[in-house]
N, C-alpha and C. Protein backbone atom coordinates (compact mmCIF):
# COMPACT_ATOMS: atom_id res chain seq x y z
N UNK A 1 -6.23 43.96 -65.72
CA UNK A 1 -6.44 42.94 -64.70
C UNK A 1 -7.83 42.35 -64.90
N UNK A 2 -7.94 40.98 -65.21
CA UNK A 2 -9.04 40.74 -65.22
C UNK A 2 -9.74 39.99 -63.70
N UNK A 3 -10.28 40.43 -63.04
CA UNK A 3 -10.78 39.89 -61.37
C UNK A 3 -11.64 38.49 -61.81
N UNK A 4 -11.82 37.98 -62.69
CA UNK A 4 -12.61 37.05 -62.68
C UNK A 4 -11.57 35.82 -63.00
N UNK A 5 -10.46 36.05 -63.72
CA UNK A 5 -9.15 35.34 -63.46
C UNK A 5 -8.29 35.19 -62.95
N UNK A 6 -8.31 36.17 -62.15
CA UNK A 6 -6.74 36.82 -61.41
C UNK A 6 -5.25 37.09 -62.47
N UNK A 7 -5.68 37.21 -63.29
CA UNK A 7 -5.20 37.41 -64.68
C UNK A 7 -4.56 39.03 -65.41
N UNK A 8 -3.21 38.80 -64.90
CA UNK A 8 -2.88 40.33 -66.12
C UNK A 8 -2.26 40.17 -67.33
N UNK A 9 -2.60 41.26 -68.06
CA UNK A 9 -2.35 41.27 -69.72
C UNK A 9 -1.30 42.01 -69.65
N UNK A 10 0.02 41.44 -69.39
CA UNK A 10 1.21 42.12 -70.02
C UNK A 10 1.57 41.95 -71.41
N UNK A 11 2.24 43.12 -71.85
CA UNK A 11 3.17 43.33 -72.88
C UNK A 11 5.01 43.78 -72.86
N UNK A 12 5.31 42.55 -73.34
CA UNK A 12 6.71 42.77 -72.77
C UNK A 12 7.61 41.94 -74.47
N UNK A 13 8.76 43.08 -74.35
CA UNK A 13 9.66 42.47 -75.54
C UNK A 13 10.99 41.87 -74.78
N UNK A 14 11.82 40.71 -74.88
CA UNK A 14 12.46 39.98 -74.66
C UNK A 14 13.72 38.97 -75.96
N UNK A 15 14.46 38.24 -75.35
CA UNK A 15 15.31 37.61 -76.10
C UNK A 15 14.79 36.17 -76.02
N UNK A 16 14.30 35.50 -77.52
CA UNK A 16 13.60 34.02 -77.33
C UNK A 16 14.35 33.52 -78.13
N UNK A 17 15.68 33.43 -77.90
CA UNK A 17 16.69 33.07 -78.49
C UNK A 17 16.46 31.29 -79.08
N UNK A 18 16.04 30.26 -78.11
CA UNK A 18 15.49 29.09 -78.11
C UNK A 18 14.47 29.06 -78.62
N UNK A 19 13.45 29.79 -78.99
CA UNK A 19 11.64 29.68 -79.44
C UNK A 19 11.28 28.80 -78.32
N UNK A 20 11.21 28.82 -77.40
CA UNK A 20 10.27 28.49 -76.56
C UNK A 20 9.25 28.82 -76.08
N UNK A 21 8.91 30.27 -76.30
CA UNK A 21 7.56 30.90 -76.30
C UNK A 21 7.33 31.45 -77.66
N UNK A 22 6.02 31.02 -77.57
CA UNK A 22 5.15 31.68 -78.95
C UNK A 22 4.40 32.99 -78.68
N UNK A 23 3.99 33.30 -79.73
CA UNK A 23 3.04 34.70 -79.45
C UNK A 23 1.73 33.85 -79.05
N UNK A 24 0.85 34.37 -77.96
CA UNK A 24 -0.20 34.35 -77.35
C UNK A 24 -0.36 33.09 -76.30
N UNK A 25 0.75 32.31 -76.30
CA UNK A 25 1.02 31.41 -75.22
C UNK A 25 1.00 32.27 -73.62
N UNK A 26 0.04 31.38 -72.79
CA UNK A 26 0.09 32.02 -71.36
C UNK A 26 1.47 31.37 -70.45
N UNK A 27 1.65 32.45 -69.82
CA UNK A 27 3.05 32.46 -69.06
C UNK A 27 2.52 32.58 -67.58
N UNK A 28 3.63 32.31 -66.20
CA UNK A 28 3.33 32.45 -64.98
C UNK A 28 4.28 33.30 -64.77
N UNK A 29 4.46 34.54 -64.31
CA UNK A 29 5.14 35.80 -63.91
C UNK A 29 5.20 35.71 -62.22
N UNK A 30 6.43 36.13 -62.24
CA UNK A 30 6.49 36.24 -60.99
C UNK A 30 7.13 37.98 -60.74
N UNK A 31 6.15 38.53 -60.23
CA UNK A 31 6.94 40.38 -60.31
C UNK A 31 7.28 40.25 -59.00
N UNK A 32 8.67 41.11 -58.47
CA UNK A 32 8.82 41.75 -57.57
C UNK A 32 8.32 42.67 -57.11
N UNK A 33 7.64 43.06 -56.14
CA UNK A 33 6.80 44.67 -56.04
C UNK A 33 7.45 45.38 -55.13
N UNK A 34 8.42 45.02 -54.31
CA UNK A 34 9.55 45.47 -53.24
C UNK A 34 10.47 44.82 -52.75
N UNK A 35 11.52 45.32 -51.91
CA UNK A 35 12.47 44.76 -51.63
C UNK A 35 13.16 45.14 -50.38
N UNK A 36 13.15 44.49 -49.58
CA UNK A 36 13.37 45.42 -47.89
C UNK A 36 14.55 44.55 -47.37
N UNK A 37 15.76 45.97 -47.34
CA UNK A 37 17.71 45.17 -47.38
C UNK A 37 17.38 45.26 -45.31
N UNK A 38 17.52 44.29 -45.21
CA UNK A 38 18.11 43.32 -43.60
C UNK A 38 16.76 43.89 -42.86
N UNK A 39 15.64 43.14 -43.20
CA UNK A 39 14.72 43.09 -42.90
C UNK A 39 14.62 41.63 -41.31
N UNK A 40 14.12 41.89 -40.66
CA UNK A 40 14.39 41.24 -39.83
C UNK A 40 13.13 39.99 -40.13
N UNK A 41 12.73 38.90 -40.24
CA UNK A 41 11.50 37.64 -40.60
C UNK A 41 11.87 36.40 -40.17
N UNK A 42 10.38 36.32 -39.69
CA UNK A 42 10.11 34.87 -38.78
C UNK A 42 8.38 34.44 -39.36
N UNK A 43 9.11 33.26 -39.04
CA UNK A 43 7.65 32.34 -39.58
C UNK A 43 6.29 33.01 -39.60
N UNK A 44 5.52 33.05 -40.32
CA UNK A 44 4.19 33.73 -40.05
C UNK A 44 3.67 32.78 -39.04
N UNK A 45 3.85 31.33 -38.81
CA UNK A 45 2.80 30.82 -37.38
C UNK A 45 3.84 31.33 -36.38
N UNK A 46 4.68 32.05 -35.74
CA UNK A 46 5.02 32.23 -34.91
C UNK A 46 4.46 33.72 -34.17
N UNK A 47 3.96 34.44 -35.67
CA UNK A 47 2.87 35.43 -34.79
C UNK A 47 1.67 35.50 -34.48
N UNK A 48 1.53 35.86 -32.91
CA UNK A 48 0.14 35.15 -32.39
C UNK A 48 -0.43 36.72 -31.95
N UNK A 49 -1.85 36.92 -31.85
CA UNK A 49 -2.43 38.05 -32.06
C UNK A 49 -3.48 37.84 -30.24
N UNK A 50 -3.34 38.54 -29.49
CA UNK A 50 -3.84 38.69 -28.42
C UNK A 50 -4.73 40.29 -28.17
N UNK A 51 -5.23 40.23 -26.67
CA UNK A 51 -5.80 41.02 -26.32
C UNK A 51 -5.04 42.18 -26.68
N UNK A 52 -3.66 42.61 -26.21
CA UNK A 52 -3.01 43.82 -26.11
C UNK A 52 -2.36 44.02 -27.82
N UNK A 53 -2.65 43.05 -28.69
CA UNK A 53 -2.34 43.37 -30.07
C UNK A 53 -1.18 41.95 -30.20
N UNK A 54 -0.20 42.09 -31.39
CA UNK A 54 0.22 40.69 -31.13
C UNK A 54 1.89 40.74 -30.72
N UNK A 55 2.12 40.31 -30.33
CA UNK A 55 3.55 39.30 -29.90
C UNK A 55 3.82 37.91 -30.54
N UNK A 56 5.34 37.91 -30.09
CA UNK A 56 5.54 36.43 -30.09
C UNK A 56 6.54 35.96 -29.28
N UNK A 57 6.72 34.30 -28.78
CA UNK A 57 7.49 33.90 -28.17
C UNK A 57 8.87 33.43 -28.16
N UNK A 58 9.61 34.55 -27.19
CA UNK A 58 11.29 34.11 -27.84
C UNK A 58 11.63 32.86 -26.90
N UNK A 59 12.63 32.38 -27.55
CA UNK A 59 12.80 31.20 -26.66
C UNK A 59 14.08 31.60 -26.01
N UNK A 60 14.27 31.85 -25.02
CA UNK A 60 15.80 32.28 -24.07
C UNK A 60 16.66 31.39 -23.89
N UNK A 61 17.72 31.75 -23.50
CA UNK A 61 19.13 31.03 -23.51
C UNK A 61 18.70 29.79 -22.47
N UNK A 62 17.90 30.13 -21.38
CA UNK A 62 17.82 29.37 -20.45
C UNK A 62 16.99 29.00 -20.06
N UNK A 63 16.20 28.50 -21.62
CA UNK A 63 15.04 27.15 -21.42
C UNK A 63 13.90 27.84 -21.37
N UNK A 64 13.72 28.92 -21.21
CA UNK A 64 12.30 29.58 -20.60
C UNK A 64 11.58 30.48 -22.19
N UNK A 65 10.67 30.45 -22.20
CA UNK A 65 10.11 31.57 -23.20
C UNK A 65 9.94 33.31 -22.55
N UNK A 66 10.11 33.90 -24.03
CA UNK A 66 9.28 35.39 -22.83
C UNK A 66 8.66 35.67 -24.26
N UNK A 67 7.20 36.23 -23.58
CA UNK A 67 6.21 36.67 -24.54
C UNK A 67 6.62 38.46 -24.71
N UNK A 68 6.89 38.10 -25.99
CA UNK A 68 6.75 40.02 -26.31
C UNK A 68 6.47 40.80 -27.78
N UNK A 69 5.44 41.89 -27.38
CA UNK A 69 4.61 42.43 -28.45
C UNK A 69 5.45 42.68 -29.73
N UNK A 70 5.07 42.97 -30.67
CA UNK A 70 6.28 42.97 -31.91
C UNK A 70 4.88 43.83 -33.04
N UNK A 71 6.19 44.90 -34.06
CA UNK A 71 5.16 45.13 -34.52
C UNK A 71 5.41 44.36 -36.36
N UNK A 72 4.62 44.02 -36.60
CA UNK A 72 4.62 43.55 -37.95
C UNK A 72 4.16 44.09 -39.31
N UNK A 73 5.22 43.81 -40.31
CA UNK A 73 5.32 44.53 -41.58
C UNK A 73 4.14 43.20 -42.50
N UNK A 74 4.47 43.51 -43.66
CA UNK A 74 4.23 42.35 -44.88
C UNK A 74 4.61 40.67 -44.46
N UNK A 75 3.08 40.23 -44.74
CA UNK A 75 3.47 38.77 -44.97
C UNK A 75 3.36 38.05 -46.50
N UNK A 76 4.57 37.31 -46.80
CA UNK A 76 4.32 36.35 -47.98
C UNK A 76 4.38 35.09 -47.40
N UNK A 77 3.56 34.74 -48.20
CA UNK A 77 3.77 33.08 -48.01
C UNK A 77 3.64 32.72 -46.69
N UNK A 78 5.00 32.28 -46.23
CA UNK A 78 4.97 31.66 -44.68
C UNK A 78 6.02 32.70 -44.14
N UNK A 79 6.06 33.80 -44.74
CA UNK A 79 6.96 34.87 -43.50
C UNK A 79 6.60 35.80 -43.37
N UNK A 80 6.82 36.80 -42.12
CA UNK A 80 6.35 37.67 -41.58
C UNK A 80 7.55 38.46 -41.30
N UNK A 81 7.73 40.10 -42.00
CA UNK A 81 8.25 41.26 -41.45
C UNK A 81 8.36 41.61 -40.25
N UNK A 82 9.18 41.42 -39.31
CA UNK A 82 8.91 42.05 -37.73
C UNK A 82 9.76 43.53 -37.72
N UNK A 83 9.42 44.70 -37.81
CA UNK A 83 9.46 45.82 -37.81
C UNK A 83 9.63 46.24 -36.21
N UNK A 84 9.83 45.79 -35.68
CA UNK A 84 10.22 45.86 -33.90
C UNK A 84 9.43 45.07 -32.94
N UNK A 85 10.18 44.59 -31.95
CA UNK A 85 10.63 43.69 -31.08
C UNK A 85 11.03 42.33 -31.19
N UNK A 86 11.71 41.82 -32.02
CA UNK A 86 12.84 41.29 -32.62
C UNK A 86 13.83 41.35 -32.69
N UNK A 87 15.43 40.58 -32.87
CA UNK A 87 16.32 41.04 -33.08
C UNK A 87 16.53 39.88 -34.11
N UNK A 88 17.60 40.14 -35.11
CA UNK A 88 18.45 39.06 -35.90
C UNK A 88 18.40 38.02 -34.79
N UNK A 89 18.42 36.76 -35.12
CA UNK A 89 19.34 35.96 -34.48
C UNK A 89 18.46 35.21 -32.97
N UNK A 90 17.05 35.99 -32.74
CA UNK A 90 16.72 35.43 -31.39
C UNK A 90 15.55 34.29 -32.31
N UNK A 91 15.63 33.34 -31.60
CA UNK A 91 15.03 31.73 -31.86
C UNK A 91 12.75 32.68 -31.31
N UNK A 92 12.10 31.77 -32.56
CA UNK A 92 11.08 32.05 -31.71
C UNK A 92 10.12 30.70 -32.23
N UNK A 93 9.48 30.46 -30.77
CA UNK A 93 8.72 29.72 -31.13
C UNK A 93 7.49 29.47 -31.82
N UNK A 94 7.46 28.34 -32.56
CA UNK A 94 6.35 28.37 -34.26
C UNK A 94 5.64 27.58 -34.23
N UNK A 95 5.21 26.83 -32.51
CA UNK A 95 4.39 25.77 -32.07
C UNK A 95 4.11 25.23 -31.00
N UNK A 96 2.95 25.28 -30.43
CA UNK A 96 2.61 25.01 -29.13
C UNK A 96 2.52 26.17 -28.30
N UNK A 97 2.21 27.69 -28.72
CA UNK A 97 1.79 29.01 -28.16
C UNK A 97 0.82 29.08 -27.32
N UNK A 98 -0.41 28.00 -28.01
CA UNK A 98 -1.74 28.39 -26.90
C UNK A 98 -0.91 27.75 -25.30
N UNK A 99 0.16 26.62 -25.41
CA UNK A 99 0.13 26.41 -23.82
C UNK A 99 1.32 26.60 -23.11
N UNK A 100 1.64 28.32 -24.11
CA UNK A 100 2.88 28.92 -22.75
C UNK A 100 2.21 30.22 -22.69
N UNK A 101 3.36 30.68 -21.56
CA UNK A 101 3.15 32.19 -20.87
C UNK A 101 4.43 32.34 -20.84
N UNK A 102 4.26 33.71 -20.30
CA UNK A 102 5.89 33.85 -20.13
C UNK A 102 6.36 33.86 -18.77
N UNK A 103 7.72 33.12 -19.51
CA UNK A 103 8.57 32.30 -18.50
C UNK A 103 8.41 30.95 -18.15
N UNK A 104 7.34 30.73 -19.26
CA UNK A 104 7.43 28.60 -18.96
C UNK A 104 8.49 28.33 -19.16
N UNK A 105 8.84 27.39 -19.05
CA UNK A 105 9.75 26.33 -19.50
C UNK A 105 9.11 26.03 -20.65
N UNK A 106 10.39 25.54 -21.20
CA UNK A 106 10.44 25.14 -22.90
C UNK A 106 10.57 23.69 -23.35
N UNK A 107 10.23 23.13 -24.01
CA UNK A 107 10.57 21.64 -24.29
C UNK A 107 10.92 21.69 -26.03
N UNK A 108 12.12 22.31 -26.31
CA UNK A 108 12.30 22.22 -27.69
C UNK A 108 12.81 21.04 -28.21
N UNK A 109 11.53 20.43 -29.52
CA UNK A 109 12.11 19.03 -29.77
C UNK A 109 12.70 19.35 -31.17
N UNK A 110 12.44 20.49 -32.13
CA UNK A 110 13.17 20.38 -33.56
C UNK A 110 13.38 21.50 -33.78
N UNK A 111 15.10 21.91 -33.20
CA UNK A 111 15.16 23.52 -33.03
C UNK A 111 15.64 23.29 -34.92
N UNK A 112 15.02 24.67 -35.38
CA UNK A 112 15.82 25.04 -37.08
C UNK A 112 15.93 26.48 -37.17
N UNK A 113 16.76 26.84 -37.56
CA UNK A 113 17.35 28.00 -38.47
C UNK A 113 16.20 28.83 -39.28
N UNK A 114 16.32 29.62 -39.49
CA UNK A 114 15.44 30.42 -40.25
C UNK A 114 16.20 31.41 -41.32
N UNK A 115 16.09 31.22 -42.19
CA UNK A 115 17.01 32.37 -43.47
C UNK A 115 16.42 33.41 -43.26
């Protein structure tokens, strides 16, 4: 590992059936380092970090938010592991946190899906 590049020196044998790579040509790797089966993940801006540690806001069937603590695994990118208080399937909100509490009312203008 070189720290002044962010740079590792792999050695790896493969099929270059096409010649599209040469010897000593630099490559962009992408490694897997784990893999977590029905992991429950929501947006990383949807977790907000408070006095009592962090939560986030679900949005309820009936318009209202409720704030609740959650504990969180690994973040990549733009997602976040929720390791409990979460479920599959509950909507949470990923904008406009500083001006609810729980049990405001909700004004959702671009509800989306989350994979």
């Amino acid at each position: 590992m070189d720290t002044k590049t962010g740079t590792i020196r792999l050695k790896a044998s493969f099929a270059n059936s096409d010649r599209r790579l040469w010897p000593g040509q630099f490559v962009t790797v992408l490694m897997t380092l784990a893999t977590f089966e029905n992991a429950t993940v929501v947006p990383a801006a949807a977790v907000q970090t408070g006095q009592q540690g962090t939560f986030v806001f679900i949005a309820r069937a009936d318009g209202t938010a409720e704030m609740r603590p959650v504990v969180t695994g690994l973040t990549f990118e733009e997602t976040t592991i929720v390791t409990e208080g979460v479920a599959a399937g509950e909507a949470v909100v990923t904008d406009g946190q500083m001006r609810l509490y729980h049990d405001a009312r909700l004004d959702i203008k671009n509800p989306r899906s989350y994979p």
